[in-house]
N, C-alpha and C. Protein backbone atom coordinates (compact mmCIF):
# COMPACT_ATOMS: atom_id res chain seq x y z
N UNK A 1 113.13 108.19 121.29
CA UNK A 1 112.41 108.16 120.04
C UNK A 1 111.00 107.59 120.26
N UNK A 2 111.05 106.63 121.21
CA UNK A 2 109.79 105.86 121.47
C UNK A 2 108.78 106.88 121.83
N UNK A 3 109.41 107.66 122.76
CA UNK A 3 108.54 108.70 123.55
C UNK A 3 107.87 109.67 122.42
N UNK A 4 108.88 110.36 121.58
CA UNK A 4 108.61 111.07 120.58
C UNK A 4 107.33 110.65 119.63
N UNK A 5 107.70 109.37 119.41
CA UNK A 5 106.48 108.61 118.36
C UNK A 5 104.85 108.97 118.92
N UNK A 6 105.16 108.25 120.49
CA UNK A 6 103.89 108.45 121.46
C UNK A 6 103.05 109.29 121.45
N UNK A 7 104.02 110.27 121.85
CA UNK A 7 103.36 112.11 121.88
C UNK A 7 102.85 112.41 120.59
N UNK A 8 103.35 112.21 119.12
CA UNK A 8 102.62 112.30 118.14
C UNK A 8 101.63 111.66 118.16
N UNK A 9 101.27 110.16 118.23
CA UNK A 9 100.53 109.48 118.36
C UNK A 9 98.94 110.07 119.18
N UNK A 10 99.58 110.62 119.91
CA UNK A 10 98.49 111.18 121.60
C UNK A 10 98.11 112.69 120.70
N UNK A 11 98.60 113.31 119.75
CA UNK A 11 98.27 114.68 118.80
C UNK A 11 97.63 113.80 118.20
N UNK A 12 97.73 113.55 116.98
CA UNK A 12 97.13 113.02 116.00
C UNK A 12 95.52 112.40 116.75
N UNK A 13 95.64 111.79 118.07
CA UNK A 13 94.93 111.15 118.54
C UNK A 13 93.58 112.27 119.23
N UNK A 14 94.01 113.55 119.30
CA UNK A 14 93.36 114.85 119.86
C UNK A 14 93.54 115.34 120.96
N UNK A 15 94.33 114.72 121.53
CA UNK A 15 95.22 115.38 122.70
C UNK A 15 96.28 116.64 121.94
N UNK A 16 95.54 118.14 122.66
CA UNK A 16 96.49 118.95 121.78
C UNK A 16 97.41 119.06 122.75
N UNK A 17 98.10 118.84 123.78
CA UNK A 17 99.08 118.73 124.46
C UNK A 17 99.46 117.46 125.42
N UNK A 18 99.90 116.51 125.25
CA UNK A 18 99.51 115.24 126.35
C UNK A 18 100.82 115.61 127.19
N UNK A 19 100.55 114.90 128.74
CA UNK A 19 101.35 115.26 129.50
C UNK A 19 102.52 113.92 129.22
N UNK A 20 103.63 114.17 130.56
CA UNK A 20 103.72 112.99 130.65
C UNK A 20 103.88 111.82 130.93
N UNK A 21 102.85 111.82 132.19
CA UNK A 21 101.64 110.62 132.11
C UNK A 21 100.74 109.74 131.21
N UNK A 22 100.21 110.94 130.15
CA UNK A 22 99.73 110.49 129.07
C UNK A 22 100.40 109.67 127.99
N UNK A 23 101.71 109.86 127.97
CA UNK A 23 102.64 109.22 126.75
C UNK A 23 103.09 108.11 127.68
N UNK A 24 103.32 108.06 129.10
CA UNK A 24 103.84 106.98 129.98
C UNK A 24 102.94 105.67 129.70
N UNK A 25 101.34 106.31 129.88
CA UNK A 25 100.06 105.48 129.81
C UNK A 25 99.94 104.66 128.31
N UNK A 26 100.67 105.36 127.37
CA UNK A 26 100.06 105.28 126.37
C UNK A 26 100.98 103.97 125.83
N UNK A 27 102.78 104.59 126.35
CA UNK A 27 103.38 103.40 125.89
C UNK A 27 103.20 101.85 126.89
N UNK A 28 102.74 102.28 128.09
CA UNK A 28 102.86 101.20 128.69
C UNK A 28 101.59 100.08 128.08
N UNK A 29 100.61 100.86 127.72
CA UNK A 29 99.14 99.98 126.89
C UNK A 29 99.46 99.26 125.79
N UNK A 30 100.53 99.14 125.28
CA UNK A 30 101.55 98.51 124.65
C UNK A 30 102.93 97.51 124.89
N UNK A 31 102.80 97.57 126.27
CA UNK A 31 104.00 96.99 126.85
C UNK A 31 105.43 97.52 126.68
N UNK A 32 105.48 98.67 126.52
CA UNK A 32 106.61 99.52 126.05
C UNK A 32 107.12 100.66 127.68
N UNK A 33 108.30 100.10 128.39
CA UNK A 33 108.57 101.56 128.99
C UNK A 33 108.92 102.38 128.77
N UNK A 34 108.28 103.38 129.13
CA UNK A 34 109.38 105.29 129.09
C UNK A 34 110.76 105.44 129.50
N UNK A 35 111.71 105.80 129.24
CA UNK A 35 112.46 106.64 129.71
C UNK A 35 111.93 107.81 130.67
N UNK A 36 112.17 107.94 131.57
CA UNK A 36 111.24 109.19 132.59
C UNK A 36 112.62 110.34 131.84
N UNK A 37 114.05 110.16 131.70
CA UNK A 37 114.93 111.16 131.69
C UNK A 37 114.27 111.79 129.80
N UNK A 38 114.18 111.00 129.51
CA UNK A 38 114.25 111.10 127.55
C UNK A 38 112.61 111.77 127.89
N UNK A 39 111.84 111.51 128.58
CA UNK A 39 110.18 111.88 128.55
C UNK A 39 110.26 113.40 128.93
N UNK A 40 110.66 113.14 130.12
CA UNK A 40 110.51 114.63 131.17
C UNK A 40 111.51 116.04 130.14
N UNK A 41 112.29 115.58 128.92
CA UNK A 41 113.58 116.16 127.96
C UNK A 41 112.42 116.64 127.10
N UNK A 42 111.90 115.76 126.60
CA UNK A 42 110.38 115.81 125.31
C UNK A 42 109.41 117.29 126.01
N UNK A 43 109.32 116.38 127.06
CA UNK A 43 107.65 117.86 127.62
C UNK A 43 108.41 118.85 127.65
N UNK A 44 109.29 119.12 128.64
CA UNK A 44 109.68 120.17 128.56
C UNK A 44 110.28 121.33 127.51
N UNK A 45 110.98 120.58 126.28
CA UNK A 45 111.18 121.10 124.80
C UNK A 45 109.75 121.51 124.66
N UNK A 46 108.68 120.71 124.60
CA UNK A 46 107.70 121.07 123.67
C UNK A 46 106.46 121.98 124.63
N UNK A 47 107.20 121.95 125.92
CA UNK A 47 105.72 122.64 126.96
C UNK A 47 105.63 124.11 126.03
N UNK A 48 104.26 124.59 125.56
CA UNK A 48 104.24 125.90 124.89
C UNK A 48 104.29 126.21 123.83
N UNK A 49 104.97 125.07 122.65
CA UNK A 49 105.32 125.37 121.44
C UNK A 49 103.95 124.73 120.88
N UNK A 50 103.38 125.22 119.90
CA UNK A 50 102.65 124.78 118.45
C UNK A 50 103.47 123.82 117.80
N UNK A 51 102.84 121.86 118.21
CA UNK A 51 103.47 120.91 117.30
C UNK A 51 103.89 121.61 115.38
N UNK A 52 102.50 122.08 114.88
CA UNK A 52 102.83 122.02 113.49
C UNK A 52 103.91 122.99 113.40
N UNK A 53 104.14 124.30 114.31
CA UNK A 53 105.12 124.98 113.74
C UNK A 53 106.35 124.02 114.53
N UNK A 54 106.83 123.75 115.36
CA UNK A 54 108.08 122.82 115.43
C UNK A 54 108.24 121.88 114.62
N UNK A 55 107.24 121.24 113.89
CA UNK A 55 107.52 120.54 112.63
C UNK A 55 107.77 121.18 111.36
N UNK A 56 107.21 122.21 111.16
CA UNK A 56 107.99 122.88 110.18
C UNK A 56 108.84 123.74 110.16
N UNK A 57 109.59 124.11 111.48
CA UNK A 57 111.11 123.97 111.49
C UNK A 57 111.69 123.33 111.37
N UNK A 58 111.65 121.95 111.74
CA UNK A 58 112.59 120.81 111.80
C UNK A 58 112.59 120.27 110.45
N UNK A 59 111.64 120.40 109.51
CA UNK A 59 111.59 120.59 108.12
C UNK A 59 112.36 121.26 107.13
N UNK A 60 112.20 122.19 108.19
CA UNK A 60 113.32 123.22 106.96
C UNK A 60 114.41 123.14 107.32
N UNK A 61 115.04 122.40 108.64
CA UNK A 61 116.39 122.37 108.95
C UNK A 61 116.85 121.10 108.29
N UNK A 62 115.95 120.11 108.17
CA UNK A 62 116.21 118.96 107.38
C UNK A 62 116.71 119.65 105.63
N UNK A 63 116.10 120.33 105.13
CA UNK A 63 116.32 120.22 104.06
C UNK A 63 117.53 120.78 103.73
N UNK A 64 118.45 121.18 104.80
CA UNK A 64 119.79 121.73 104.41
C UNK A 64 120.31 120.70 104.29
N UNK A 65 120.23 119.25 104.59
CA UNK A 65 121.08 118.36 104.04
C UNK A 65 120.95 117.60 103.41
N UNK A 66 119.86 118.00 102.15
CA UNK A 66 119.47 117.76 101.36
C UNK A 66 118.94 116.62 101.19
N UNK A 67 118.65 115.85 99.63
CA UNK A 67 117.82 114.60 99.59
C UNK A 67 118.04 113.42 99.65
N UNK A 68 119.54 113.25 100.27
CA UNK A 68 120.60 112.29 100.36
C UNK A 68 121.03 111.42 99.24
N UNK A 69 121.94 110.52 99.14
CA UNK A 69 122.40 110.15 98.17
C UNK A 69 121.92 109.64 97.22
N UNK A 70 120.46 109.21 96.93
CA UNK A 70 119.89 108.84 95.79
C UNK A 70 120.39 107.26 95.42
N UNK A 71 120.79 106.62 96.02
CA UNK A 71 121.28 105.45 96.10
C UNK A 71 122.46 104.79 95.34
N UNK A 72 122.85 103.82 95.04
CA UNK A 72 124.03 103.28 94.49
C UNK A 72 123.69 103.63 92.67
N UNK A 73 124.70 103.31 92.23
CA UNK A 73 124.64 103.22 90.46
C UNK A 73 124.36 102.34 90.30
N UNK A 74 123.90 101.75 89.00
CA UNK A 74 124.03 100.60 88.20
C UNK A 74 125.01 99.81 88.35
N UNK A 75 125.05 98.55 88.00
CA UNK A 75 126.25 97.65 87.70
C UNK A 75 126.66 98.52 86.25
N UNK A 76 127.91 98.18 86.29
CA UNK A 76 128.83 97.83 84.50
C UNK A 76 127.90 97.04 83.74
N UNK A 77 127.68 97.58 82.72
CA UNK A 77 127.34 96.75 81.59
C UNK A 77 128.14 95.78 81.12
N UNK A 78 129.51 95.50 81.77
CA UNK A 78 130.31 94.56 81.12
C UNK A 78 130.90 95.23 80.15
N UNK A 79 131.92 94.22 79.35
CA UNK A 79 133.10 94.31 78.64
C UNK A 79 132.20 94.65 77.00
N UNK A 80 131.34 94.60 76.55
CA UNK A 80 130.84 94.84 75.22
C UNK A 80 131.40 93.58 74.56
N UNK A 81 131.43 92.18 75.36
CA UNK A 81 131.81 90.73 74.55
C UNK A 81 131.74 90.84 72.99
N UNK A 82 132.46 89.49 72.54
CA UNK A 82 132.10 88.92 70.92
C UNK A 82 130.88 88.53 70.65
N UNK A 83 130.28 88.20 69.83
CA UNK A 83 129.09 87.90 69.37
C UNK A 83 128.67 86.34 69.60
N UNK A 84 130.18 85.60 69.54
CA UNK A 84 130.41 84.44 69.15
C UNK A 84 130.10 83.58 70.72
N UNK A 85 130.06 84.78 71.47
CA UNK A 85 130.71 84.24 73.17
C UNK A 85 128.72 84.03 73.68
N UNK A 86 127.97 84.79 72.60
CA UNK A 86 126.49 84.26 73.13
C UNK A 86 126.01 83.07 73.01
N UNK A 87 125.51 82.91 74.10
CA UNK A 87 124.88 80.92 74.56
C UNK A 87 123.66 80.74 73.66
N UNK A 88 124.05 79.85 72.66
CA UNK A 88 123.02 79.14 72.01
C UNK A 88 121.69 78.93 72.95
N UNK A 89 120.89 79.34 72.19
CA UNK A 89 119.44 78.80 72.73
C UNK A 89 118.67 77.83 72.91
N UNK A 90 118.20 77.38 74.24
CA UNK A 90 118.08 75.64 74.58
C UNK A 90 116.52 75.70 74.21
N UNK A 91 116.47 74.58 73.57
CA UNK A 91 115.21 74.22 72.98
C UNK A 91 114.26 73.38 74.31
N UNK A 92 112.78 73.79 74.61
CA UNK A 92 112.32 73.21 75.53
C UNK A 92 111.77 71.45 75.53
N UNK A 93 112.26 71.17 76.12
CA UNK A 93 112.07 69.84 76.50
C UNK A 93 110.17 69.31 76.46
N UNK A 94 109.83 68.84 76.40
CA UNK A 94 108.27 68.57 76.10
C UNK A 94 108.21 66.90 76.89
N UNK A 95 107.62 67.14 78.19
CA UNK A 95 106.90 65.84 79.13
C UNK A 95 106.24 65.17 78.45
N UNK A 96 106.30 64.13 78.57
CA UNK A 96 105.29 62.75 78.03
C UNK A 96 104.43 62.38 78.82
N UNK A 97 103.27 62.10 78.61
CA UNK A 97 102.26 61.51 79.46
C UNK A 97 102.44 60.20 80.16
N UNK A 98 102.84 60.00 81.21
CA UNK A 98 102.92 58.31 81.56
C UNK A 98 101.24 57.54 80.74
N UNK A 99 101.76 56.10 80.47
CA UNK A 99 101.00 55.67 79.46
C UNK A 99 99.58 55.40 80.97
N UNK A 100 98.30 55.65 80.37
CA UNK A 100 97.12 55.00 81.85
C UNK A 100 97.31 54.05 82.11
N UNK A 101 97.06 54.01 83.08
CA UNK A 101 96.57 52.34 83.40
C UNK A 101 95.72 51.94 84.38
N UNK A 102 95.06 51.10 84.94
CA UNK A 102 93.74 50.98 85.49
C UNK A 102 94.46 50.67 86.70
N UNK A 103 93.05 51.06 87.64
CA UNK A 103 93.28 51.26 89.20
C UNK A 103 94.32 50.49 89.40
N UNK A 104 94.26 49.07 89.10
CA UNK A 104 95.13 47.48 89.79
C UNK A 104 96.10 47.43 88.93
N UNK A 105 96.89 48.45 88.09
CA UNK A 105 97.63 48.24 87.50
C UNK A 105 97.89 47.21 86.48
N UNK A 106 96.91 46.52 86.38
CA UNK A 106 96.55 45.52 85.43
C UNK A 106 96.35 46.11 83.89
N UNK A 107 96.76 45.60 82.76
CA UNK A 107 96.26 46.29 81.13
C UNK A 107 94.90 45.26 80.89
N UNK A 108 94.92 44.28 81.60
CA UNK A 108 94.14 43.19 80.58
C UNK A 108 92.73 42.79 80.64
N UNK A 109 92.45 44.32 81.59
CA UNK A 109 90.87 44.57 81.53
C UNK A 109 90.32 43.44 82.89
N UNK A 110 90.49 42.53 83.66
CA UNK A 110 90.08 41.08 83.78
C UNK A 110 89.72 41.84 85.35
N UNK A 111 89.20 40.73 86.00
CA UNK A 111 88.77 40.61 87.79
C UNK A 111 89.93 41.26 88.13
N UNK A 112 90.60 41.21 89.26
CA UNK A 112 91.24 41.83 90.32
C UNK A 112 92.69 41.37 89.50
């Protein structure tokens, strides 16, 4: 897959065919090794073919299995409870200012 990414990477990049050396070079400038078996599998599939048309085969073979599951459902809404079973509403609490007091903790105005 790594390799695969590469070689796009090296298209997109304007290499209309990179070898592969070029995808070896490219992952190693990254600190990433090749597979030489998974690399040498890649060139050779793609030695000759037009990337955009192998992508839009593999496009249209994707879409036979359609758009996949669309993810989970919702929870249950629950049981449709009593009326009686809803939690009273808590009234907010309101902070008090600690009362001032001067640097030295002193009220009585005086020296230190």
């Amino acid at each position: 897959m790594k390799e695969m990414a590469a070689y796009l990477m090296l298209v997109l990049g304007g290499t209309e065919s990179p070898s592969a050396d070029d995808v070896t070079k490219a992952l190693a400038s990254v600190g990433v090794e090749a597979d030489a078996d998974a690399l040498n599998n890649l060139i050779s599939e793609l030695d000759g073919k037009d990337l955009g048309e192998v992508l839009e085969a593999g496009s249209g073979l994707l879409a036979k299995f359609g758009s996949g599951g669309g993810g989970g459902g919702g929870g249950g809404g629950g049981g449709g409870g009593d009326a009686e079973e809803a939690e009273p509403e808590k009234e907010e609490e309101v902070e008090e200012a600690p009362p001032a007091v001067d640097m030295f903790g002193g009220g009585d105005g005086g020296d230190y």
